[in-house]
Protein backbone atom coordinates (compact mmCIF):
# COMPACT_ATOMS: atom_id res chain seq x y z
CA UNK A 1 67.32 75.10 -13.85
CA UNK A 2 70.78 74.46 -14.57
CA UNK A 3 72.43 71.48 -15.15
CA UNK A 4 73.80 71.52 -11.88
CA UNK A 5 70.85 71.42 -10.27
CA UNK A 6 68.80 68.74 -11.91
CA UNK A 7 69.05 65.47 -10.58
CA UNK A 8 71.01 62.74 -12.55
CA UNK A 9 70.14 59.87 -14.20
CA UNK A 10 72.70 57.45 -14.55
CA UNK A 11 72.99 54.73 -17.31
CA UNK A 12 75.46 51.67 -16.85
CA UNK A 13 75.92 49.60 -20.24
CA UNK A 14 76.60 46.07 -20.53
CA UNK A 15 79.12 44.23 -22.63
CA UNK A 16 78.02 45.74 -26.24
CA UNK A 17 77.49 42.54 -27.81
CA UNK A 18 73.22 42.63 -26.57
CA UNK A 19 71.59 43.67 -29.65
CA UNK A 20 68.96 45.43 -27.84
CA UNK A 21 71.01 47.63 -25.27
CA UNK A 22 71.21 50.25 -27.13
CA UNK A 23 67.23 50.98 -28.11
CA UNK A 24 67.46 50.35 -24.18
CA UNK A 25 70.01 53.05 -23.48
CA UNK A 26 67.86 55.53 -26.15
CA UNK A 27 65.02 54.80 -24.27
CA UNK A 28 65.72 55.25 -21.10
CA UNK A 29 67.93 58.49 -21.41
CA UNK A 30 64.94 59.63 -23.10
CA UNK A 31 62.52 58.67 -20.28
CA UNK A 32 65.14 60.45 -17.55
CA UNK A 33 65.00 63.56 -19.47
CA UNK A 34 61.58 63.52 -19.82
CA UNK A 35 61.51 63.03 -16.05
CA UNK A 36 63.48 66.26 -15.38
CA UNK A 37 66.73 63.94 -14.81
CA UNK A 38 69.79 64.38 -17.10
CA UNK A 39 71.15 61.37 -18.38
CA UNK A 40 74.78 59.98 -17.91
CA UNK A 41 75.81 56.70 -19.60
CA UNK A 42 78.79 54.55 -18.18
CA UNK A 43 80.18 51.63 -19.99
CA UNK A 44 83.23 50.12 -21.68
CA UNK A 45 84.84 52.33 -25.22
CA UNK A 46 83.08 50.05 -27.28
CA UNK A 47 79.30 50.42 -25.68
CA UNK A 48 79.66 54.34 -25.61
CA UNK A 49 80.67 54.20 -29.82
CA UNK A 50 78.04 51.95 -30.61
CA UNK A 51 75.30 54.49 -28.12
CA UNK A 52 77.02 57.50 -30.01
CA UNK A 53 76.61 56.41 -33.36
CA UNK A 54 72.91 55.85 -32.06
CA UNK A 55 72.69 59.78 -31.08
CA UNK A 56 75.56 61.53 -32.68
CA UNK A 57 73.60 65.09 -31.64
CA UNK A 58 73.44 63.75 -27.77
CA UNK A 59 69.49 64.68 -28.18
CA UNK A 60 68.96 62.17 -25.58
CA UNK A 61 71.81 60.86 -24.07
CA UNK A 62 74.35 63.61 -22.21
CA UNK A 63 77.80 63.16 -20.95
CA UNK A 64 79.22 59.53 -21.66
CA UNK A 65 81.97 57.82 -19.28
CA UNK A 66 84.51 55.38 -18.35
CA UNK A 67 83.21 52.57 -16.58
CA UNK A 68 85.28 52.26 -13.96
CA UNK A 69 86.40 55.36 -13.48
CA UNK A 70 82.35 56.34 -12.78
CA UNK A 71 82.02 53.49 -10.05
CA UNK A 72 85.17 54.41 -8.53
CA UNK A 73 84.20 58.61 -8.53
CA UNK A 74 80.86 56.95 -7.00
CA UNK A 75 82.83 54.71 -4.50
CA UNK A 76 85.32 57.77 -3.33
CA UNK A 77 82.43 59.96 -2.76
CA UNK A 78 83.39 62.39 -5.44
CA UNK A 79 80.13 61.80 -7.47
CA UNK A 80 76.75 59.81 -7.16
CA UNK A 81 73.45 59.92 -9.06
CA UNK A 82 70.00 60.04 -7.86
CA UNK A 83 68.53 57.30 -9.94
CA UNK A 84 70.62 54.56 -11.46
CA UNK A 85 69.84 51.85 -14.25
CA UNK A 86 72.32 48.68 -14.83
CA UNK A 87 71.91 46.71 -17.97
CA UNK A 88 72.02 43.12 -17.53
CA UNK A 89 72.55 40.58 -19.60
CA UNK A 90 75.76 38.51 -18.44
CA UNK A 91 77.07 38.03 -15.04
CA UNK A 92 79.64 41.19 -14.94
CA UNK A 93 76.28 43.17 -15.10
CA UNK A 94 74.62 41.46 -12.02
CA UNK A 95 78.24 42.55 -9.88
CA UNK A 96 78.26 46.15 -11.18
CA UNK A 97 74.41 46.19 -10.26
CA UNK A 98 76.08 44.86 -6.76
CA UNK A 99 78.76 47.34 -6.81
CA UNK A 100 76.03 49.94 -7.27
CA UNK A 101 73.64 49.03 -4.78
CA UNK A 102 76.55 49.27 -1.94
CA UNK A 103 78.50 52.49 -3.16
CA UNK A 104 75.98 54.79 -4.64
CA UNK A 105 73.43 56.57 -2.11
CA UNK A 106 70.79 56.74 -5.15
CA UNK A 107 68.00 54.60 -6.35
CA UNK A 108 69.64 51.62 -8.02
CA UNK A 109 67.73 49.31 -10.71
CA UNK A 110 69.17 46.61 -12.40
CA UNK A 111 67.65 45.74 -16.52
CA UNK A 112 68.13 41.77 -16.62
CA UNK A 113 67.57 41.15 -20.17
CA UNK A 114 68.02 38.03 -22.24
CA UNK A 115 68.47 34.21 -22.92
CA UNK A 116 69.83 34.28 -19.10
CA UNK A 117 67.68 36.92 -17.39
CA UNK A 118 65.40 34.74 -14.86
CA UNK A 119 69.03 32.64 -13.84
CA UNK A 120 70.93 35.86 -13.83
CA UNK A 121 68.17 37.45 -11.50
CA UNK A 122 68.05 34.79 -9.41
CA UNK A 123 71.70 36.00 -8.16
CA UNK A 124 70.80 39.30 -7.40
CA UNK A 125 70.99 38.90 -3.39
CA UNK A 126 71.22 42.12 -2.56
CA UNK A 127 69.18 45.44 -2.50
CA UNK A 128 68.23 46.93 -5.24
CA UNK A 129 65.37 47.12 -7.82
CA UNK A 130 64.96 44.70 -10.77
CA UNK A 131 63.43 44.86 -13.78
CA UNK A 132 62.98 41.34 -16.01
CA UNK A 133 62.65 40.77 -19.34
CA UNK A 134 64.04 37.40 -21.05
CA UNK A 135 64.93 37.99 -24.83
CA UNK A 136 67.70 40.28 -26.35
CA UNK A 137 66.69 40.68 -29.77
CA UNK A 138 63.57 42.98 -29.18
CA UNK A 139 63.09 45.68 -26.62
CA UNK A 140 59.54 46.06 -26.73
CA UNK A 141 58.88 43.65 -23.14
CA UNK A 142 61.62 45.52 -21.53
CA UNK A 143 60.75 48.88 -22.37
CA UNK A 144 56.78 48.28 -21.10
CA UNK A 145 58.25 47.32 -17.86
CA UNK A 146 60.67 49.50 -17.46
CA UNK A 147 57.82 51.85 -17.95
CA UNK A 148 55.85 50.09 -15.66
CA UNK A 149 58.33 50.09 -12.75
CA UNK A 150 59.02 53.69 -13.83
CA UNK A 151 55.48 54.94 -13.46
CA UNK A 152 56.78 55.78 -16.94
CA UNK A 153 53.54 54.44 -19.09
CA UNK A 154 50.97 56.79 -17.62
C-alpha cells in the first residue's frame, strides 16, 4: 500500500518545554505505524528540532510540519487526518484540541498531561476524546492509557 493510501495519523506537539512530550511523540508515532497509520507531527520549530534530534532516521515519526499552517490546510479543506492526537499540557493545547475537534472530520484525542492536567481537562467542553495523565516528568501513566484508550496494550 502506498503512502497515499494509508490512513494518517496526525501528531500535534505542545509548547516544547514538557519534558515528557517527546517519549510521547516517539511513542505514539510508533503505535500509529504499528497500526497501519503513518504518522505526521505538527508543532512549533522548536518542538519538531527537539522530536528530530529524538529520531534523526524518521524510523518512527514521518513528515514534520508547521503548526499553523497544518490547522489551517485542515480548516480550508485541503488536508485532514483520520486519527488525531493533541498534546496537552498548557492552555494553548486545550484550544488547538478545540480547533481540531471543529475543523478536522477525523477522530480527535486530546493527551492532558501534567501539574495542570485534571484543571486543564476540566475546560475541554467540547467533543472530542481525552486521555489524562497528571505528571510531566515520566511518561509511563500516559503511555498505559494512551494504550488503553488505543486498544493499544493488547
Amino acid at each position: 500500500m502506498s503512502d497515499k493510501e494509508r490512513k494518517k495519523g496526525l501528531i500535534i506537539l505542545g509548547c516544547p518545554e514538557a519534558p515528557a512530550q517527546v517519549s510521547l511523540a516517539v511513542h505514539l508515532a510508533y503505535s500509529l505505524r504499528r497500526s497501519g497509520y503513518l504518522p505526521v507531527v505538527a508543532g512549533n520549530p522548536s518542538a519538531r528540532h527537539l522530536l528530530a534530534m529524538a529520531d534523526p532516521e524518521h524510523h518512527y515519526v514521518g513528515e514534520m510540519l508547521d503548526l499553523d499552517g497544518c490547522i489551517e490546510e485542515i480548516a480550508a479543506g485541503e488536508h485532514d487526518y483520520d486519527l488525531s492526537f493533541v498534546l496537552v499540557h498548557r492552555e494553548s493545547g486545550v484550544s488547538y484540541a478545540g480547533t481540531m475537534s471543529v475543523v478536522s472530520a477525523g477522530r480527535v484525542v486530546a493527551v492532558v498531561f501534567g501539574k495542570e492536567a485534571e484543571t486543564l481537562a476540566s475546560l475541554i467542553d467540547f467533543d472530542c476524546e481525552t486521555v489524562v495523565a497528571p505528571g510531566g516528568h515520566n511518561p509511563l501513566p500516559l503511555k498505559k492509557a494512551i494504550d488503553r484508550v488505543m486498544k493499544w496494550d493488547v
